[in-house]
C-alpha atoms as a PDB file:
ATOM      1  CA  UNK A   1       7.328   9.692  -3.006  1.00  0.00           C
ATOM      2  CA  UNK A   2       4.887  10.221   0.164  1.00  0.00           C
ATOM      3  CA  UNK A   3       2.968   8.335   2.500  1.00  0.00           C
ATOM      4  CA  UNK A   4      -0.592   9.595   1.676  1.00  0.00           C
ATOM      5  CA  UNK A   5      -2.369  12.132   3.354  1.00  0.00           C
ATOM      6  CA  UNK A   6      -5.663  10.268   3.293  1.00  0.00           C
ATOM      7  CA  UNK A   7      -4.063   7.226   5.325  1.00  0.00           C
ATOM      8  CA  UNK A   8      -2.674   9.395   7.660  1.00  0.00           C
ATOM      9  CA  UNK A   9      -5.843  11.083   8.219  1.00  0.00           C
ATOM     10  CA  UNK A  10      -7.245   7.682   9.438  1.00  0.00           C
ATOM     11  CA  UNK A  11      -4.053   7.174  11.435  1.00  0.00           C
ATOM     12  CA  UNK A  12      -4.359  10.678  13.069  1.00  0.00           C
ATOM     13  CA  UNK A  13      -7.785  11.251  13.159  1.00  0.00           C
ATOM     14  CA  UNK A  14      -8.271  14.254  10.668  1.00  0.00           C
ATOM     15  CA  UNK A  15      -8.146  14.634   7.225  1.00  0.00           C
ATOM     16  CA  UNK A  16      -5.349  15.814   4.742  1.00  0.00           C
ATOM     17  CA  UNK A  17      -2.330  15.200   7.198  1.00  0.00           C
ATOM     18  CA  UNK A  18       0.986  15.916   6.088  1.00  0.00           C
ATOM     19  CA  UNK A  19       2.931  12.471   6.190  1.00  0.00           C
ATOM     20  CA  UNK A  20       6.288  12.200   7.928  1.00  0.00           C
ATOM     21  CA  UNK A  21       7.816  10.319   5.238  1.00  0.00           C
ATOM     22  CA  UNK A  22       7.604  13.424   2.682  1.00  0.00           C
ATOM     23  CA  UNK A  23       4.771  16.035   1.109  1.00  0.00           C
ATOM     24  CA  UNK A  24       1.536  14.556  -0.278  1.00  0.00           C
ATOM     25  CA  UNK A  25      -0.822  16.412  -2.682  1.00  0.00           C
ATOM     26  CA  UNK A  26      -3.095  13.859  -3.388  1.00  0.00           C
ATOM     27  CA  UNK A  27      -6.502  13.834  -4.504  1.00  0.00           C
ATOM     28  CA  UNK A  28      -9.486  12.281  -2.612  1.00  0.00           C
ATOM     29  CA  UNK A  29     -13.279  10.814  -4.055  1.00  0.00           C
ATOM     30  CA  UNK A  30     -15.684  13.479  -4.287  1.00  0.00           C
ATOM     31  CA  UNK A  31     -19.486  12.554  -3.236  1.00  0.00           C
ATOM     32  CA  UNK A  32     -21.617  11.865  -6.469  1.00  0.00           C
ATOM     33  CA  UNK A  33     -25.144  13.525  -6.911  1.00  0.00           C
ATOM     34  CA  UNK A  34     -27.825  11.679  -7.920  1.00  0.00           C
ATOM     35  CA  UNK A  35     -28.663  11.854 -11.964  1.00  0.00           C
ATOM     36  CA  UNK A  36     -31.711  13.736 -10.890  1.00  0.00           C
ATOM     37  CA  UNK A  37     -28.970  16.580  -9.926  1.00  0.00           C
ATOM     38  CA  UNK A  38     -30.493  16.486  -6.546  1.00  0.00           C
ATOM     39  CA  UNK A  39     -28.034  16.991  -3.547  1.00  0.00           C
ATOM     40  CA  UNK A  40     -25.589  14.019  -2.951  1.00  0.00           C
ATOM     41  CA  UNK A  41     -27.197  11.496  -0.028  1.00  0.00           C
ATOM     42  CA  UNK A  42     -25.788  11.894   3.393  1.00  0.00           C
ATOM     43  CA  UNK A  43     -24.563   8.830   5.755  1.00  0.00           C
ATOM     44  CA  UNK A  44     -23.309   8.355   9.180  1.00  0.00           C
ATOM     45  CA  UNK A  45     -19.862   7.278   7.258  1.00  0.00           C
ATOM     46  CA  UNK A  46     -17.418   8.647   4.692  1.00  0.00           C
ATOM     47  CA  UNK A  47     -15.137   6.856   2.569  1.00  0.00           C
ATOM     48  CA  UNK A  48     -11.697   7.361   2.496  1.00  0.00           C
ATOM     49  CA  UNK A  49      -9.509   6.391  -0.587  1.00  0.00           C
ATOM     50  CA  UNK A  50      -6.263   4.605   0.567  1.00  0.00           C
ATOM     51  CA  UNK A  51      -5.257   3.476  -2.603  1.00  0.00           C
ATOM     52  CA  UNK A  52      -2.905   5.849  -4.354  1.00  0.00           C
ATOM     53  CA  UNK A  53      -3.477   5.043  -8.102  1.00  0.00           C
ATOM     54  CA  UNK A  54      -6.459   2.743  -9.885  1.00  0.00           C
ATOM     55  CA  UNK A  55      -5.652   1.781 -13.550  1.00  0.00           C
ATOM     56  CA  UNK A  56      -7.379  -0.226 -16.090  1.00  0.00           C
ATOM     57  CA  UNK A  57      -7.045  -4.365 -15.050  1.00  0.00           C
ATOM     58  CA  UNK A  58      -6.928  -5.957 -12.137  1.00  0.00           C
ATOM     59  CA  UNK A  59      -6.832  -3.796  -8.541  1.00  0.00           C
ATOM     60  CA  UNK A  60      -6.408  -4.049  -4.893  1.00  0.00           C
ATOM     61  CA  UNK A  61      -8.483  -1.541  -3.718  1.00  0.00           C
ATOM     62  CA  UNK A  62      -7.939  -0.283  -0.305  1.00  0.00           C
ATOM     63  CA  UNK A  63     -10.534   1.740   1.417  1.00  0.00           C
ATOM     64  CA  UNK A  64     -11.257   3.163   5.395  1.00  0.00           C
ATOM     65  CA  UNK A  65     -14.543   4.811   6.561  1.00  0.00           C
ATOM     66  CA  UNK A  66     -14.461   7.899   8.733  1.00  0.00           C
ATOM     67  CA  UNK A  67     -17.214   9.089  10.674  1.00  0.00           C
ATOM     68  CA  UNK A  68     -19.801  11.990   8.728  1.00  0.00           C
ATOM     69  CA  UNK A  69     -17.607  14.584  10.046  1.00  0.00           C
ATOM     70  CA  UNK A  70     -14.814  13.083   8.361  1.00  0.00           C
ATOM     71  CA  UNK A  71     -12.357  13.320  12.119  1.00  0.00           C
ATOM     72  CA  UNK A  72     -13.047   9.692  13.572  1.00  0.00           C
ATOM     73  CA  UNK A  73     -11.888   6.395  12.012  1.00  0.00           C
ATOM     74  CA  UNK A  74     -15.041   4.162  12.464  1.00  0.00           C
ATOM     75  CA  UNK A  75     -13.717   1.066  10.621  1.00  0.00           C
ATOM     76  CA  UNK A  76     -14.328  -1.976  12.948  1.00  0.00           C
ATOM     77  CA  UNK A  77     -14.631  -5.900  12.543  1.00  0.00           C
ATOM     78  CA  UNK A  78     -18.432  -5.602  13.143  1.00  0.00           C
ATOM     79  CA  UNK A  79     -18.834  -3.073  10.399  1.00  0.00           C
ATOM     80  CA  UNK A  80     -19.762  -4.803   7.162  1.00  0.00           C
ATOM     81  CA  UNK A  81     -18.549  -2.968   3.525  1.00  0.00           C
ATOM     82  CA  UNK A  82     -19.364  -3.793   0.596  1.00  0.00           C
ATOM     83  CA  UNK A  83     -18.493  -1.941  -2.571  1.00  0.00           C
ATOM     84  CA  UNK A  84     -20.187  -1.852  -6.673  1.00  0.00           C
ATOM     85  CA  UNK A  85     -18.582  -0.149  -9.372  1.00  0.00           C
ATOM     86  CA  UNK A  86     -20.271   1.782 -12.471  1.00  0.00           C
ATOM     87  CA  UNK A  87     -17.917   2.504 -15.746  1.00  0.00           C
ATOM     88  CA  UNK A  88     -18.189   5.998 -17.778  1.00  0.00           C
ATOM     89  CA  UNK A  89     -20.539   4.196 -20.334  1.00  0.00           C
ATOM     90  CA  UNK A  90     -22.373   2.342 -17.892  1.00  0.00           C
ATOM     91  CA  UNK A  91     -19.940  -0.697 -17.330  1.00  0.00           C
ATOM     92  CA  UNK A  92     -20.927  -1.864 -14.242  1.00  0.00           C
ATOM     93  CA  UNK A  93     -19.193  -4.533 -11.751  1.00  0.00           C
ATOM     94  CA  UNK A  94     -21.564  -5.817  -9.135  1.00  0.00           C
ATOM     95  CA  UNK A  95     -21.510  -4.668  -5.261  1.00  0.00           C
ATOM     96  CA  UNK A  96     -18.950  -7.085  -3.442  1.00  0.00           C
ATOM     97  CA  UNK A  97     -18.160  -7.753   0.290  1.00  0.00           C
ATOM     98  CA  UNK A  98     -14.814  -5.985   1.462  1.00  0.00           C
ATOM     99  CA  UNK A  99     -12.176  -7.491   3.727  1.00  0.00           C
ATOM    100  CA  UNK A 100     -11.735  -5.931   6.734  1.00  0.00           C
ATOM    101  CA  UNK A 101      -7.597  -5.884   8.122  1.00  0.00           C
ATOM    102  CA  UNK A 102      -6.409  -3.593  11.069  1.00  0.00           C
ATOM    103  CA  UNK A 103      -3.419  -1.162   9.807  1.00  0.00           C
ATOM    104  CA  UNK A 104      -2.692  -0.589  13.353  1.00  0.00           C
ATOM    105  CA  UNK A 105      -3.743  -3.523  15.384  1.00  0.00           C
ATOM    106  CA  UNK A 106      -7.449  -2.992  17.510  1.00  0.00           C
ATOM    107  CA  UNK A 107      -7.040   0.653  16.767  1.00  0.00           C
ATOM    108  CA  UNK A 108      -7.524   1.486  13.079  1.00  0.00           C
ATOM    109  CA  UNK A 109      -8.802  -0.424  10.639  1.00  0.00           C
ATOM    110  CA  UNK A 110      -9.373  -0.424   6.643  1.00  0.00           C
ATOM    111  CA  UNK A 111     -11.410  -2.039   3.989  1.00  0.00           C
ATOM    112  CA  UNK A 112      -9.929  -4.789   0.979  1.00  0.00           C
ATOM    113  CA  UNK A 113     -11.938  -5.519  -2.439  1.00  0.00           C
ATOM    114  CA  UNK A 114     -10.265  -6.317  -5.474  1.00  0.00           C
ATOM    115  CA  UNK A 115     -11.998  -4.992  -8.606  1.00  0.00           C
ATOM    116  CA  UNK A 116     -11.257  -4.982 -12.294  1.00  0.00           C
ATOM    117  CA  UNK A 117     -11.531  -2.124 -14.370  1.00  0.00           C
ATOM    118  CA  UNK A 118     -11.982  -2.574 -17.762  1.00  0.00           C
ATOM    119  CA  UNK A 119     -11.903   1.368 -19.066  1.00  0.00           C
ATOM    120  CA  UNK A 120     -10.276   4.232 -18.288  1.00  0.00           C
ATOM    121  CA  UNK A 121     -12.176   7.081 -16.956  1.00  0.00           C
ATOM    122  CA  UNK A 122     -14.532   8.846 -14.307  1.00  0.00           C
ATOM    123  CA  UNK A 123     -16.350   5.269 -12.414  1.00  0.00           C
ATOM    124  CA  UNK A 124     -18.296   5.556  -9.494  1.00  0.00           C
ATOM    125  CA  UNK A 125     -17.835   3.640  -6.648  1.00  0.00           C
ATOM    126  CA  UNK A 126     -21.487   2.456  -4.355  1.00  0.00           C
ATOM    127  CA  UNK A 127     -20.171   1.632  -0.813  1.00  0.00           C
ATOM    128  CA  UNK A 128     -22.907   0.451   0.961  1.00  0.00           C
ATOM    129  CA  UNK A 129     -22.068  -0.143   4.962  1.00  0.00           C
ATOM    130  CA  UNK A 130     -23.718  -1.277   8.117  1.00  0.00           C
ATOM    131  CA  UNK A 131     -22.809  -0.776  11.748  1.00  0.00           C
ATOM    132  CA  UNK A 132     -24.366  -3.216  14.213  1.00  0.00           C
ATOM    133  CA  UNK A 133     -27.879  -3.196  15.132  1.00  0.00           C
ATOM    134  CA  UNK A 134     -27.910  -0.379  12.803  1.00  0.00           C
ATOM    135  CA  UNK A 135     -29.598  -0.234   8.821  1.00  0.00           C
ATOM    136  CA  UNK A 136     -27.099  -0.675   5.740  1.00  0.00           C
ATOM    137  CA  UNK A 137     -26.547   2.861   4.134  1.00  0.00           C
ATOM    138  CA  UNK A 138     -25.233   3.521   0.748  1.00  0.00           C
ATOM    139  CA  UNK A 139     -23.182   6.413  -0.247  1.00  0.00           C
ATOM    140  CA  UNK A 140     -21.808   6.766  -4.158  1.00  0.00           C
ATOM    141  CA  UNK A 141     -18.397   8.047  -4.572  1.00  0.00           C
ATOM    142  CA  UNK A 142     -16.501   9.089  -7.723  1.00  0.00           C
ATOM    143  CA  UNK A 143     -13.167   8.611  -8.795  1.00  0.00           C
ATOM    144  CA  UNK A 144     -10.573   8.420 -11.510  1.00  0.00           C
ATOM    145  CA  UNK A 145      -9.255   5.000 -13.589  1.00  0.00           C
ATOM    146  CA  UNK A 146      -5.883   5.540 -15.234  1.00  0.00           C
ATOM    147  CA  UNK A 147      -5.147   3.842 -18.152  1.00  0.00           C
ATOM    148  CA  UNK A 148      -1.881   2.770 -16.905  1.00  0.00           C
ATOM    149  CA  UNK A 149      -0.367   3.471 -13.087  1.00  0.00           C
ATOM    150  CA  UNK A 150       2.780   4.820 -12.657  1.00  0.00           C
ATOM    151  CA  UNK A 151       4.080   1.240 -10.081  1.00  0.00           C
ATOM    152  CA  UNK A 152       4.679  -1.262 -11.431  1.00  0.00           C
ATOM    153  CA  UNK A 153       1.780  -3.533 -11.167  1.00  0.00           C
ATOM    154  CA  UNK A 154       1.085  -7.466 -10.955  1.00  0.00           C
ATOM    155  CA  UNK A 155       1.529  -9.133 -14.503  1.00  0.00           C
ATOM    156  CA  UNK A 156       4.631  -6.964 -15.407  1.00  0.00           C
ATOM    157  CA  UNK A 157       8.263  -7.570 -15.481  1.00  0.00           C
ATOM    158  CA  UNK A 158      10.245  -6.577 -11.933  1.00  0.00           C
ATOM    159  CA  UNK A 159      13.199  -4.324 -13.281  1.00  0.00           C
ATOM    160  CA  UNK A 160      16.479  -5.604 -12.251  1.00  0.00           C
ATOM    161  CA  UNK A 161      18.218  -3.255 -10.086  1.00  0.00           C
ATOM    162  CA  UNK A 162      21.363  -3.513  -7.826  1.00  0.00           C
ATOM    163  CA  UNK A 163      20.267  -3.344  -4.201  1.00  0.00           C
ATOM    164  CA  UNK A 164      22.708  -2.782  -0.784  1.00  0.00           C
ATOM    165  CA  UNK A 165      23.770  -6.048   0.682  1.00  0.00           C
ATOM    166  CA  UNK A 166      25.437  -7.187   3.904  1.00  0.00           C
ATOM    167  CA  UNK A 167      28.731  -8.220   1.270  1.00  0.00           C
ATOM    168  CA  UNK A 168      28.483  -4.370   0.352  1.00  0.00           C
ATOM    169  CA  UNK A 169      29.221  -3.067   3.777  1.00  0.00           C
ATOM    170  CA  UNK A 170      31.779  -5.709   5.767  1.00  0.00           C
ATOM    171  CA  UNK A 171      28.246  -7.962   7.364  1.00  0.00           C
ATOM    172  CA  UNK A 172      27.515  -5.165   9.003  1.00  0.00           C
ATOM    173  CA  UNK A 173      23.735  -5.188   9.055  1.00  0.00           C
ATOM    174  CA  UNK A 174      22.814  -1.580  10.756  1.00  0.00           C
ATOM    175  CA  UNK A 175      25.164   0.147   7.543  1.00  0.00           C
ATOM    176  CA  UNK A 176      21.844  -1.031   5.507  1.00  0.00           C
ATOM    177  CA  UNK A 177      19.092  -1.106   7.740  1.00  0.00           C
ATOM    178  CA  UNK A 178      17.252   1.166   9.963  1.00  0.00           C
ATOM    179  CA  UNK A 179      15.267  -1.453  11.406  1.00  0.00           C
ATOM    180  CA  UNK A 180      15.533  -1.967  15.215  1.00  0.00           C
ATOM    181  CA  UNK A 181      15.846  -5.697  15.250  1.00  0.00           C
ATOM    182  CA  UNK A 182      16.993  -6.208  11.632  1.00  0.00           C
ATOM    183  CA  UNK A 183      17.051  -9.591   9.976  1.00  0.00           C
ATOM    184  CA  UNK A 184      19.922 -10.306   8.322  1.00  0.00           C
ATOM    185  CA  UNK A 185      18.254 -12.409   5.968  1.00  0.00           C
ATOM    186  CA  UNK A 186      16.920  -9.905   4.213  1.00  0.00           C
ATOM    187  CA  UNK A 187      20.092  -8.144   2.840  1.00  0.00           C
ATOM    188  CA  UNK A 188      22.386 -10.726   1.649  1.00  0.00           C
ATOM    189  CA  UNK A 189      20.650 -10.914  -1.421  1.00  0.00           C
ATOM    190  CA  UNK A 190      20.253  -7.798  -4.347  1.00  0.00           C
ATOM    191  CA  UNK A 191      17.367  -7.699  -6.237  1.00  0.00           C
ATOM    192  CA  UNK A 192      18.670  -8.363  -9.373  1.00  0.00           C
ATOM    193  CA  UNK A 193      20.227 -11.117  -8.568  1.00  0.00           C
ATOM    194  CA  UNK A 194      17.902 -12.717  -7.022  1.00  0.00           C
ATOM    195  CA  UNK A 195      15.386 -12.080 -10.105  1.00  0.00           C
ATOM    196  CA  UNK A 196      18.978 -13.725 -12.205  1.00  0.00           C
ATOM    197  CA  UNK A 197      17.806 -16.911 -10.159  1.00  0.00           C
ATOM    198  CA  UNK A 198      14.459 -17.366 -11.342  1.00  0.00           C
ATOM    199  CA  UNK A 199      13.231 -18.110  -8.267  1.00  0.00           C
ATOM    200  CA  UNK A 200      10.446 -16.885  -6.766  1.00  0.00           C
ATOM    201  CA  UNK A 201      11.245 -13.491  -4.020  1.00  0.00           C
ATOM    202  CA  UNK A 202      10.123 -10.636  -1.988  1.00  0.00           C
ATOM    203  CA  UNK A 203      10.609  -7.131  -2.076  1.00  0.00           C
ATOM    204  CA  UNK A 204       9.587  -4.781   0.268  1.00  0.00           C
ATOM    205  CA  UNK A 205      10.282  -1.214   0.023  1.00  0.00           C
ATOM    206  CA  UNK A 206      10.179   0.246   4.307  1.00  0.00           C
ATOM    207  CA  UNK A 207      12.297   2.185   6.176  1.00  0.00           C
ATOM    208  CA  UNK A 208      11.310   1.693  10.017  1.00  0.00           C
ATOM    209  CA  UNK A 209      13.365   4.648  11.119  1.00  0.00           C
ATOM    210  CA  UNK A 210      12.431   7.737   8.933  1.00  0.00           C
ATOM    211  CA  UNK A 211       8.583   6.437   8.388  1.00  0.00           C
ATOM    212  CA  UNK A 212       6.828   7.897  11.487  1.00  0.00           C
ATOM    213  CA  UNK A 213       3.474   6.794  10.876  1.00  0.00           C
ATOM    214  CA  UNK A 214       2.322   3.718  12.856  1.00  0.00           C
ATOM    215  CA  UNK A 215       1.038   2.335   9.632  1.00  0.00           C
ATOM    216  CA  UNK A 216       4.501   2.053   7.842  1.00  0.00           C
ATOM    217  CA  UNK A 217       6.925   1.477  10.703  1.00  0.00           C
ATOM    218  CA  UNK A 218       5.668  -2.388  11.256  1.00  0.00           C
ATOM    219  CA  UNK A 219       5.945  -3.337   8.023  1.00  0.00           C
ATOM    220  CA  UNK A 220       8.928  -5.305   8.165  1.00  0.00           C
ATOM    221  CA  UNK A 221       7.709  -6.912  11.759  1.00  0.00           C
ATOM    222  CA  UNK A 222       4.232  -8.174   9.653  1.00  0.00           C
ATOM    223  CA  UNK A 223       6.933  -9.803   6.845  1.00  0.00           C
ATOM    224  CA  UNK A 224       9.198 -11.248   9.477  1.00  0.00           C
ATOM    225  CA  UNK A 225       6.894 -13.947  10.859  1.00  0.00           C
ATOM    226  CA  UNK A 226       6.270 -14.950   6.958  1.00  0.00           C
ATOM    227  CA  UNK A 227       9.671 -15.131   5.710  1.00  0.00           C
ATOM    228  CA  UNK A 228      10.092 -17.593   8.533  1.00  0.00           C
ATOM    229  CA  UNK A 229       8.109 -20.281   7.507  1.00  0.00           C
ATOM    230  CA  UNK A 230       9.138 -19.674   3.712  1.00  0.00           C
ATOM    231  CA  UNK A 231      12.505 -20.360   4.776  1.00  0.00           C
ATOM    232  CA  UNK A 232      13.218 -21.274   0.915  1.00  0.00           C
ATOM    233  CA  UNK A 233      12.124 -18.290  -0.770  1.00  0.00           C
ATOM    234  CA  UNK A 234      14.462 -14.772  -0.992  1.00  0.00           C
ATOM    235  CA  UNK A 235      12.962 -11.403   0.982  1.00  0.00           C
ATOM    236  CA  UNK A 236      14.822  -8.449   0.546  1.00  0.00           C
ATOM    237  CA  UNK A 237      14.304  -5.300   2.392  1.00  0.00           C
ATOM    238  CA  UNK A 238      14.836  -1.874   0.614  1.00  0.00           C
ATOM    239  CA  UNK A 239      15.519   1.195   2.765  1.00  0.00           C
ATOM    240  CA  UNK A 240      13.572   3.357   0.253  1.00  0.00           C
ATOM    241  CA  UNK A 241      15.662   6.457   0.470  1.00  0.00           C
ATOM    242  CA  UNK A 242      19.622   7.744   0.538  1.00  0.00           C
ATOM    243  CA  UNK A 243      21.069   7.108   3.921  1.00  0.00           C
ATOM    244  CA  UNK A 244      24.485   7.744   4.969  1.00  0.00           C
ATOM    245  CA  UNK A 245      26.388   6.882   8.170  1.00  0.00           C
ATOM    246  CA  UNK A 246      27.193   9.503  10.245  1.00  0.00           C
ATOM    247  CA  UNK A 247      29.180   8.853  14.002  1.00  0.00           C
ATOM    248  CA  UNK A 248      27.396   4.878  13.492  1.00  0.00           C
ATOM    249  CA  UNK A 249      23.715   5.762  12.469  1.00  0.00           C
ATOM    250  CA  UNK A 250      22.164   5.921   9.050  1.00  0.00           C
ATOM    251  CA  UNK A 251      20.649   9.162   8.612  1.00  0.00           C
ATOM    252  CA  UNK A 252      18.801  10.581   5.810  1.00  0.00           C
ATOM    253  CA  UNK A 253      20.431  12.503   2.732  1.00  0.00           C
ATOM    254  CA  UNK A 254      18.442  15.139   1.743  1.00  0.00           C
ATOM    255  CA  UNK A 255      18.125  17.296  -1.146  1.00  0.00           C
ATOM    256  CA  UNK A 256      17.920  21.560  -1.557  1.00  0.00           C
ATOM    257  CA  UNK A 257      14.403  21.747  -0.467  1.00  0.00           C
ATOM    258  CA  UNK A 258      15.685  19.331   2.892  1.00  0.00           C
ATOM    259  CA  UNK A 259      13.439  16.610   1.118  1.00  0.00           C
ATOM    260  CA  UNK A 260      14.161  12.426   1.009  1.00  0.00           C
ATOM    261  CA  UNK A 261      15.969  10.938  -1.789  1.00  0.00           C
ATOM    262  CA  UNK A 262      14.520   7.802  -3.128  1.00  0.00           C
ATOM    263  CA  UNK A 263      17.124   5.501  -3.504  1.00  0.00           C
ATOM    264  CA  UNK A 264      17.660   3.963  -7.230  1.00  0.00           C
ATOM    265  CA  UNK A 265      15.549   0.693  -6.573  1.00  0.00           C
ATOM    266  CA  UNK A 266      12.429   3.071  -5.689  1.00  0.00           C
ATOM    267  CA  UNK A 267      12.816   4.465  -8.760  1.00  0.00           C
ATOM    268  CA  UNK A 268      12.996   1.393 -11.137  1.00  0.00           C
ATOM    269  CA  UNK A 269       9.466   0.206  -9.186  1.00  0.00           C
ATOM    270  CA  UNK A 270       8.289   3.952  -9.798  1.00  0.00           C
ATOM    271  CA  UNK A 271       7.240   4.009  -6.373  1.00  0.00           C
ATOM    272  CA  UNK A 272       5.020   6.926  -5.348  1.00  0.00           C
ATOM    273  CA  UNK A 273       4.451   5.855  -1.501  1.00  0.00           C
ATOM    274  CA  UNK A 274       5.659   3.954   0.545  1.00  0.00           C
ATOM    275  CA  UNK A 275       5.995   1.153   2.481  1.00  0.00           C
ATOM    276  CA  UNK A 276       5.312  -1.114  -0.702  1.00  0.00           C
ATOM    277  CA  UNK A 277       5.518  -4.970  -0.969  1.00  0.00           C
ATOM    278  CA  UNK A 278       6.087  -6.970  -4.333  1.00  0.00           C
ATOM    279  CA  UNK A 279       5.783 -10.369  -4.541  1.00  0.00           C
ATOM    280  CA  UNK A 280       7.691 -11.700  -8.000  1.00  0.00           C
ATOM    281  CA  UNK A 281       7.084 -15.442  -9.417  1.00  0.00           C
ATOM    282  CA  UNK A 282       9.936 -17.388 -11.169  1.00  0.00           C
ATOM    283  CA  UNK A 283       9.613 -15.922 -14.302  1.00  0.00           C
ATOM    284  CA  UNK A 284      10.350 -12.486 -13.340  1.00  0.00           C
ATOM    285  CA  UNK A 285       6.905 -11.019 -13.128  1.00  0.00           C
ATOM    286  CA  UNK A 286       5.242  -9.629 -10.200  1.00  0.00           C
ATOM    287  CA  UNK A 287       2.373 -11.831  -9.035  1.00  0.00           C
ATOM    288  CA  UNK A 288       1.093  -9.608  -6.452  1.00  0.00           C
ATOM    289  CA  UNK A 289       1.875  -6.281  -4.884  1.00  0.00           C
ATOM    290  CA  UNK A 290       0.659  -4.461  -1.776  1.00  0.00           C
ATOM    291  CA  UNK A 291       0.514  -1.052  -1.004  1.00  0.00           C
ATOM    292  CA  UNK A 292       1.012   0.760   2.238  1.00  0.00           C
ATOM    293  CA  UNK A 293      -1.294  -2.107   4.573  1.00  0.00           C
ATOM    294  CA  UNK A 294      -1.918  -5.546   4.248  1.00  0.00           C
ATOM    295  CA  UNK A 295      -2.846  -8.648   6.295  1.00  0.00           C
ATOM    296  CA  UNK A 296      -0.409 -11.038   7.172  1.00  0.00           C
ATOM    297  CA  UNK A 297      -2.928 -13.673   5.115  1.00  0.00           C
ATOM    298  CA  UNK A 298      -2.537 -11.683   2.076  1.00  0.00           C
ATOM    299  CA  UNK A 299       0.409 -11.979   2.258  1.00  0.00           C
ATOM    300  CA  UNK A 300       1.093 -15.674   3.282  1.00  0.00           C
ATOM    301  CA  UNK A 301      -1.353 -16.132   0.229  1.00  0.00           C
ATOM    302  CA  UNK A 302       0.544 -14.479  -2.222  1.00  0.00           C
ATOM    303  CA  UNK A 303       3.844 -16.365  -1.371  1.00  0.00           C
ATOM    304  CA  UNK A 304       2.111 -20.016  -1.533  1.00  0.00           C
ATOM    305  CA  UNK A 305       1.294 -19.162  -5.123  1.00  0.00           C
ATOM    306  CA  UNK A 306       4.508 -18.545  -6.254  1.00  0.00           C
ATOM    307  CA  UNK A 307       6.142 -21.038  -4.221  1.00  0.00           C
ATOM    308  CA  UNK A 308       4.856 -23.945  -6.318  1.00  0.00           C
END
């Protein structure tokens, strides 16, 4: 389980970064040539793929742009996105308007749209973008749809799994969490208990300490201000990997190749990055799930519709 290179790259500024929170080997969206077989266009921006995994159904589809050398982030409020998809055998879903969010607040920003695929296979992505005062430009991209992704994905069941509670460790919060100004709230409940209560919950999978990127470390302080005024509904925060105390601080346990250990709940939600939020309704099924960034409106969102 990583943190992706590609996000990093917008985070740092250069492409296919190593990740503090473990080894990526991911893949990123080649340009596509025209069908002529003429040279692929150029533009002033390049896409970057944030979005680990696309698979057949429904998809939150996070994107940034990078500058033509592919070294500056260039993703900005101003800057319009808008994105069209075309199937292996010509399925085709028509060009709509992304969401801009900022992963790290007035510094770096990224790109939303939510597309369903409905066949596995090679699909090209249009991304047509327009800086201001400047003419729209339209760049194809290519990339893979799975017929099934290895998370677990909106519309299936949340696996019940025994996570670390305050009860587990005397009340004391900082044997669970490596969060700076922990909420307490958030481990006095396991996961599979909570999804025993059939009531809706949230899951999110961060570790603030042993996450270095400034993506993934304010994950849990872009939950905290929603779990407040949804007072009524369960979060639970997962430290995604082994941790043990040593002289009053969690550190990491590592394996033979000095690697992080996902703890057992990152397995059961087959995580392959982190930080990761789930969202699960009342009848046990997750309802929405984001990965790596969000908004705190997509989230808010997502909690209102399960709330009832």
């Amino acid at each position: 389980m990583h943190l992706p290179a590609r996000l990093v790259a917008l985070v740092v500024g250069a492409l296919f970064v190593v990740a503090a929170c473990g080894s990526s080997t991911t893949t990123t969206a080649t340009p596509t040539s025209p069908l002529n077989g003429s040279a692929p266009p150029k533009a002033s921006f390049l896409p970057q793929p944030v979005t680990e995994q696309i698979g057949v159904g429904p998809n939150r589809l996070v994107y940034g742009l990078v500058d033509s050398t592919g070294t500056k982030p260039i993703g900005a409020p101003d800057r319009t996105l808008s994105v069209g998809f075309t199937g292996p055998s010509g399925e085709s879903i028509p060009a709509a308007p992304a969401t801009f969010i900022w992963a790290i607040e007035d510094s770096i920003g990224v790109y939303v749209v939510h597309a369903t695929f409905p066949v596995a296979g090679t699909w090209t992505a249009s991304f047509t973008s327009a800086a201001p005062s400047q003419p729209a430009e339209t760049l194809p991209f290519s990339f893979d749809v799975l017929q099934h992704t290895t998370t677990v994905a909106p519309g299936d069941p949340a696996p019940s799994v025994k996570t670390p509670t305050l009860s587990d460790v005397g009340g004391d919060v900082t044997k669970v969490s490596t969060d700076a100004n922990p909420v307490p709230r958030f481990y006095e409940t396991s996961e599979d208990a909570a999804l025993a209560a059939k009531k809706p919950f949230v899951i999110v999978f961060a570790t603030p300490k042993f996450c270095q990127s400034k993506t993934c470390g304010p994950t849990l302080d872009k939950v905290k201000p929603i779990a407040a005024a949804h007072p009524d509904v369960t979060f639970i925060n997962v430290e995604p990997y082994q941790l043990k105390d040593e002289g009053g601080s969690l550190q990491p346990v590592l394996d033979a190749n000095n690697q992080l250990i996902p703890v057992e709940a990152t397995t059961a939600f087959k995580l392959i990055s982190e930080p990761y939020v789930f969202v699960v309704g009342a009848d046990g099924k997750v309802s929405a799930s984001f990965e790596l960034v969000f908004s705190p409106e997509e989230l808010e969102s997502a909690v209102k519709a399960v709330e009832g």
